[in-house]
C-alpha atoms as a PDB file:
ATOM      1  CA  UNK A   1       0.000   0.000   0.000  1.00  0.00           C
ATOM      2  CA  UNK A   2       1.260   3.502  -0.527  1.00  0.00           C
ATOM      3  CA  UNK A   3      -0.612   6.621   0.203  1.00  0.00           C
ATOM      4  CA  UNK A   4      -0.425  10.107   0.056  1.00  0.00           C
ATOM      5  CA  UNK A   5      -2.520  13.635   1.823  1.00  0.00           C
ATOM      6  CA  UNK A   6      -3.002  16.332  -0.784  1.00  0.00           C
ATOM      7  CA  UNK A   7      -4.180  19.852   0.080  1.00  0.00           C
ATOM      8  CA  UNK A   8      -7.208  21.452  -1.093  1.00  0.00           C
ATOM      9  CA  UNK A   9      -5.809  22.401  -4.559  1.00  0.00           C
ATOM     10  CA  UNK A  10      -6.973  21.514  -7.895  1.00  0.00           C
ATOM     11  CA  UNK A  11      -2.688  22.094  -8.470  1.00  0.00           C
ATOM     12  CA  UNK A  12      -2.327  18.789  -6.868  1.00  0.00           C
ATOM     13  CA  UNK A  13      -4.314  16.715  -9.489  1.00  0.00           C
ATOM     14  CA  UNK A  14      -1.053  16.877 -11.712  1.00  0.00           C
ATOM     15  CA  UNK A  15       0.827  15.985  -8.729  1.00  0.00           C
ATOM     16  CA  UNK A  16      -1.942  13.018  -7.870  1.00  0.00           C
ATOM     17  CA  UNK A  17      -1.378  11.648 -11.286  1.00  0.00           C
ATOM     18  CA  UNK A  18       2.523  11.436 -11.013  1.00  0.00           C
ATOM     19  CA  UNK A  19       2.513   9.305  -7.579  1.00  0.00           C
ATOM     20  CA  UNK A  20       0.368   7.170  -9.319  1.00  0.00           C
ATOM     21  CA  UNK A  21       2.310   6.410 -12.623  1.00  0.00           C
ATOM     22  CA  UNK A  22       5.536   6.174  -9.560  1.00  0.00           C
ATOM     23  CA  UNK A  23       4.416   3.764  -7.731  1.00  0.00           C
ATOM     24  CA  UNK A  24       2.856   1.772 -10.789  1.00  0.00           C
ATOM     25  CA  UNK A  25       6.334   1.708 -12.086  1.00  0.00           C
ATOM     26  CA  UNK A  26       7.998   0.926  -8.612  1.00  0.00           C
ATOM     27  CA  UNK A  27       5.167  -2.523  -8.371  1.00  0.00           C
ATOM     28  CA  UNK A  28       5.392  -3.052 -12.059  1.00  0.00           C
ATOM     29  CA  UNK A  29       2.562  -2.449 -13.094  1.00  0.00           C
ATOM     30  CA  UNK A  30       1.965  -1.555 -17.302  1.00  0.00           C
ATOM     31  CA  UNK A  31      -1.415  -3.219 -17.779  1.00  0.00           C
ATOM     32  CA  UNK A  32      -4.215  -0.706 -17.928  1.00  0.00           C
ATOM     33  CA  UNK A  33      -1.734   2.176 -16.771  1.00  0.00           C
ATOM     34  CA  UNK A  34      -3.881   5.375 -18.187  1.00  0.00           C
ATOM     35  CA  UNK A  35      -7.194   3.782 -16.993  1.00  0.00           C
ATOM     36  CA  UNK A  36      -5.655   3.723 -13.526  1.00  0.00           C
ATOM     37  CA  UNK A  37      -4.489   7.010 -13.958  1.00  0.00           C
ATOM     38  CA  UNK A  38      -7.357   8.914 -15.813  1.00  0.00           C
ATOM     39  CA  UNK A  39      -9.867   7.054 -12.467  1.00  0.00           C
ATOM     40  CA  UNK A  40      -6.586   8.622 -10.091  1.00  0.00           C
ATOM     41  CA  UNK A  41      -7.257  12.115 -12.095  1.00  0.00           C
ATOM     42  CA  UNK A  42     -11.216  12.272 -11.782  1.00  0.00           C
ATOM     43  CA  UNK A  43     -11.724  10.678  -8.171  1.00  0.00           C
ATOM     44  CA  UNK A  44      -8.945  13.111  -7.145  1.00  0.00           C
ATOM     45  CA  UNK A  45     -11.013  16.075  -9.301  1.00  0.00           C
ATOM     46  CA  UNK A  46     -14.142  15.340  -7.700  1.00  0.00           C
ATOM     47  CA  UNK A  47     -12.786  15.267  -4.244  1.00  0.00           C
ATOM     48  CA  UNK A  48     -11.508  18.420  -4.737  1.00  0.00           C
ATOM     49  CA  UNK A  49     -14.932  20.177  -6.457  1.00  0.00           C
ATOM     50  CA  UNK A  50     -17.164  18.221  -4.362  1.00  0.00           C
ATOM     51  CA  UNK A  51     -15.351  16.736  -1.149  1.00  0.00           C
ATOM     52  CA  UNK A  52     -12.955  18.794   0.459  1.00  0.00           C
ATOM     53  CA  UNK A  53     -13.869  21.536   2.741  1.00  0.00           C
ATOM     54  CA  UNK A  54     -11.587  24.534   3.218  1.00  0.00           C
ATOM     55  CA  UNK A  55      -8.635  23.684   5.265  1.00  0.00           C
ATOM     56  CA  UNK A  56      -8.380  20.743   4.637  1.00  0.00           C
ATOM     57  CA  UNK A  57      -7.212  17.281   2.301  1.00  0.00           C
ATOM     58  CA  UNK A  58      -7.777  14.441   0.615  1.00  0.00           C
ATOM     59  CA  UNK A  59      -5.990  11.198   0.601  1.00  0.00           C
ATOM     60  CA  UNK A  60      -5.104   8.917  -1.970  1.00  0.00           C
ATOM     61  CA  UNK A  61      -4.382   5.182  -1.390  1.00  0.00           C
ATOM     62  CA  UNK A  62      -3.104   2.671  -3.556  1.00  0.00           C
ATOM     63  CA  UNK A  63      -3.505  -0.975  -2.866  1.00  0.00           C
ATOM     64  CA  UNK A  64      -1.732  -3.392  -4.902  1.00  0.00           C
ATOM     65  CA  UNK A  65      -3.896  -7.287  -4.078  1.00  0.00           C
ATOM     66  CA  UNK A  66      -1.644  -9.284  -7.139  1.00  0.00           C
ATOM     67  CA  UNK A  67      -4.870 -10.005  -8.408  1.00  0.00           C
ATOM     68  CA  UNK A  68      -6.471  -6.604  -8.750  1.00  0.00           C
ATOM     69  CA  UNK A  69      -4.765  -3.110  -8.069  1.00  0.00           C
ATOM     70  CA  UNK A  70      -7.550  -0.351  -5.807  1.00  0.00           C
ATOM     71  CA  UNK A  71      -7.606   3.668  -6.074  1.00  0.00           C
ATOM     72  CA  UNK A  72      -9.101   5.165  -2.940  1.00  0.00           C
ATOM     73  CA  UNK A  73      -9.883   8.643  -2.422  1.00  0.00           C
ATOM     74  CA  UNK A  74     -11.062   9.906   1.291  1.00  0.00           C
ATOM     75  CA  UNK A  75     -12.348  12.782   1.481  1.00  0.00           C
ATOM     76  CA  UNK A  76     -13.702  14.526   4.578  1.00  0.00           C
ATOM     77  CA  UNK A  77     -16.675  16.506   3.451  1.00  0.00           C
ATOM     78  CA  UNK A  78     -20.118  15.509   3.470  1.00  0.00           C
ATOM     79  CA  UNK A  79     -22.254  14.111   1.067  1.00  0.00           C
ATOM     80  CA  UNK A  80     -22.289  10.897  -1.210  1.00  0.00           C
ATOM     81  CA  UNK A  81     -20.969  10.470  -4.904  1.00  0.00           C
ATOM     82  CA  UNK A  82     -23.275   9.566  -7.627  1.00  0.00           C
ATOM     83  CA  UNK A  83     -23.547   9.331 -10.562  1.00  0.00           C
ATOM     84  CA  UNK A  84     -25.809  12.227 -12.026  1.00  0.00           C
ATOM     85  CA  UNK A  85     -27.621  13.622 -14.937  1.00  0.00           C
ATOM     86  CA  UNK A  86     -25.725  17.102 -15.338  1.00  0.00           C
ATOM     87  CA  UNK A  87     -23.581  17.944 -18.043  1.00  0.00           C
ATOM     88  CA  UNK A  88     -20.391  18.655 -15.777  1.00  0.00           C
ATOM     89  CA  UNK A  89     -21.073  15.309 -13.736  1.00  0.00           C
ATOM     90  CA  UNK A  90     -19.240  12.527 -16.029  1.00  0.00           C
ATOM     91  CA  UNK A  91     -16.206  11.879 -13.718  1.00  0.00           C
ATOM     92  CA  UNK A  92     -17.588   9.069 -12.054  1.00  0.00           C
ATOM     93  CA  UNK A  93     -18.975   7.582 -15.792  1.00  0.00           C
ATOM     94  CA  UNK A  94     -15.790   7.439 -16.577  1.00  0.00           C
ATOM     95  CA  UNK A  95     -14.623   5.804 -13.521  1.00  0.00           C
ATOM     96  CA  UNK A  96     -18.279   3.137 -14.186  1.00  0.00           C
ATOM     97  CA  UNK A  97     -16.844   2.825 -17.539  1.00  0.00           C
ATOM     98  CA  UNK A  98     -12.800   2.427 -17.718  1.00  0.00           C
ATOM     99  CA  UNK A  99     -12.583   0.662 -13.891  1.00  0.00           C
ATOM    100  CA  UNK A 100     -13.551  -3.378 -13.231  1.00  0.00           C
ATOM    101  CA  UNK A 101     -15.161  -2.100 -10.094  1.00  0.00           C
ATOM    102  CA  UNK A 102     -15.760   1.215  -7.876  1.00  0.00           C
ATOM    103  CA  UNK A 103     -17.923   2.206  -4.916  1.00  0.00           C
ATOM    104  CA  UNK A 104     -18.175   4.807  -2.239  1.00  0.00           C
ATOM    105  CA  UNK A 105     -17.966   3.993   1.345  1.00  0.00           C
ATOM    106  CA  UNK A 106     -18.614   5.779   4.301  1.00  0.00           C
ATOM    107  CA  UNK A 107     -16.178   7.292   6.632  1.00  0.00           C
ATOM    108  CA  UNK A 108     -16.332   9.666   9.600  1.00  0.00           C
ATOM    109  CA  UNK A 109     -16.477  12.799   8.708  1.00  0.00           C
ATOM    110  CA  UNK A 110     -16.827  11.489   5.070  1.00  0.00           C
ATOM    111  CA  UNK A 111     -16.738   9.071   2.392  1.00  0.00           C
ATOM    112  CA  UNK A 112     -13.928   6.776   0.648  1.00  0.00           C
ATOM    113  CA  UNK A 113     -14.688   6.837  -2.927  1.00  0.00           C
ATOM    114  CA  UNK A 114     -12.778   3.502  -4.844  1.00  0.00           C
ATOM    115  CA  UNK A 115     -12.294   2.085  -8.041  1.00  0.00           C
ATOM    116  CA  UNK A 116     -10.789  -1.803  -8.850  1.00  0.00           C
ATOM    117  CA  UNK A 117      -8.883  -2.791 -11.596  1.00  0.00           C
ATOM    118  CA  UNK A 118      -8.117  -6.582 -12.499  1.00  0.00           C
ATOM    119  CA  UNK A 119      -5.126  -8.395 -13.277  1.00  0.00           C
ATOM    120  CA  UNK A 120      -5.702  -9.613 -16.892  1.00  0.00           C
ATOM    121  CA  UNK A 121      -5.349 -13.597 -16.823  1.00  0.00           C
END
């Protein structure tokens, strides 16, 4: 597992995305390397829009299981993540659509919002 606390910046996405193609590279990890990252970038983007009250940060864990690899982002704000009909709301359709897997759980104060990716066989 590695993991990482970002300020409240939408400067950090960049800086999401770049732990996440490091430590990819440090478990050797190629398959499905942009779809990992692009879910990283959007969970990360929605935290930040939606998640994240002022003063404080998100968190991003990776989880390597051999068989699968999980993206976590915990955010401390309130709320749930959904998928809705707006115009500006497709960051978690791509998640639905590029990821094996993905969810939201609660947390206190809260929500973990995750996406799976599986080991091709």
């Amino acid at each position: 597992m590695r993991e990482r606390l970002f300020p409240r910046t939408y400067q950090t996405v960049a800086a999401v995305r770049a732990f996440t193609r490091e430590t990819l590279a440090t478990w050797g990890v190629t398959a499905r390397q942009a779809d990992i990252v692009l879910c990283v970038s959007e969970l990360a983007t929605n935290a930040l829009r939606h998640g994240v009250p002022r003063g404080r940060a998100y968190r991003l864990r990776l989880l390597n299981f051999g068989c699968c690899l999980r993206v976590e982002v915990h955010d401390s704000g309130p709320g749930r993540s959904r998928i809705l009909g707006r115009p500006h709301g497709n960051g978690l359709r791509i998640v639905e659509g590029v990821s094996d897997l993905w969810g939201v759980l609660p947390r206190s104060p809260g929500k973990v919002v995750w996406a799976e990716f599986h080991a091709d066989e």
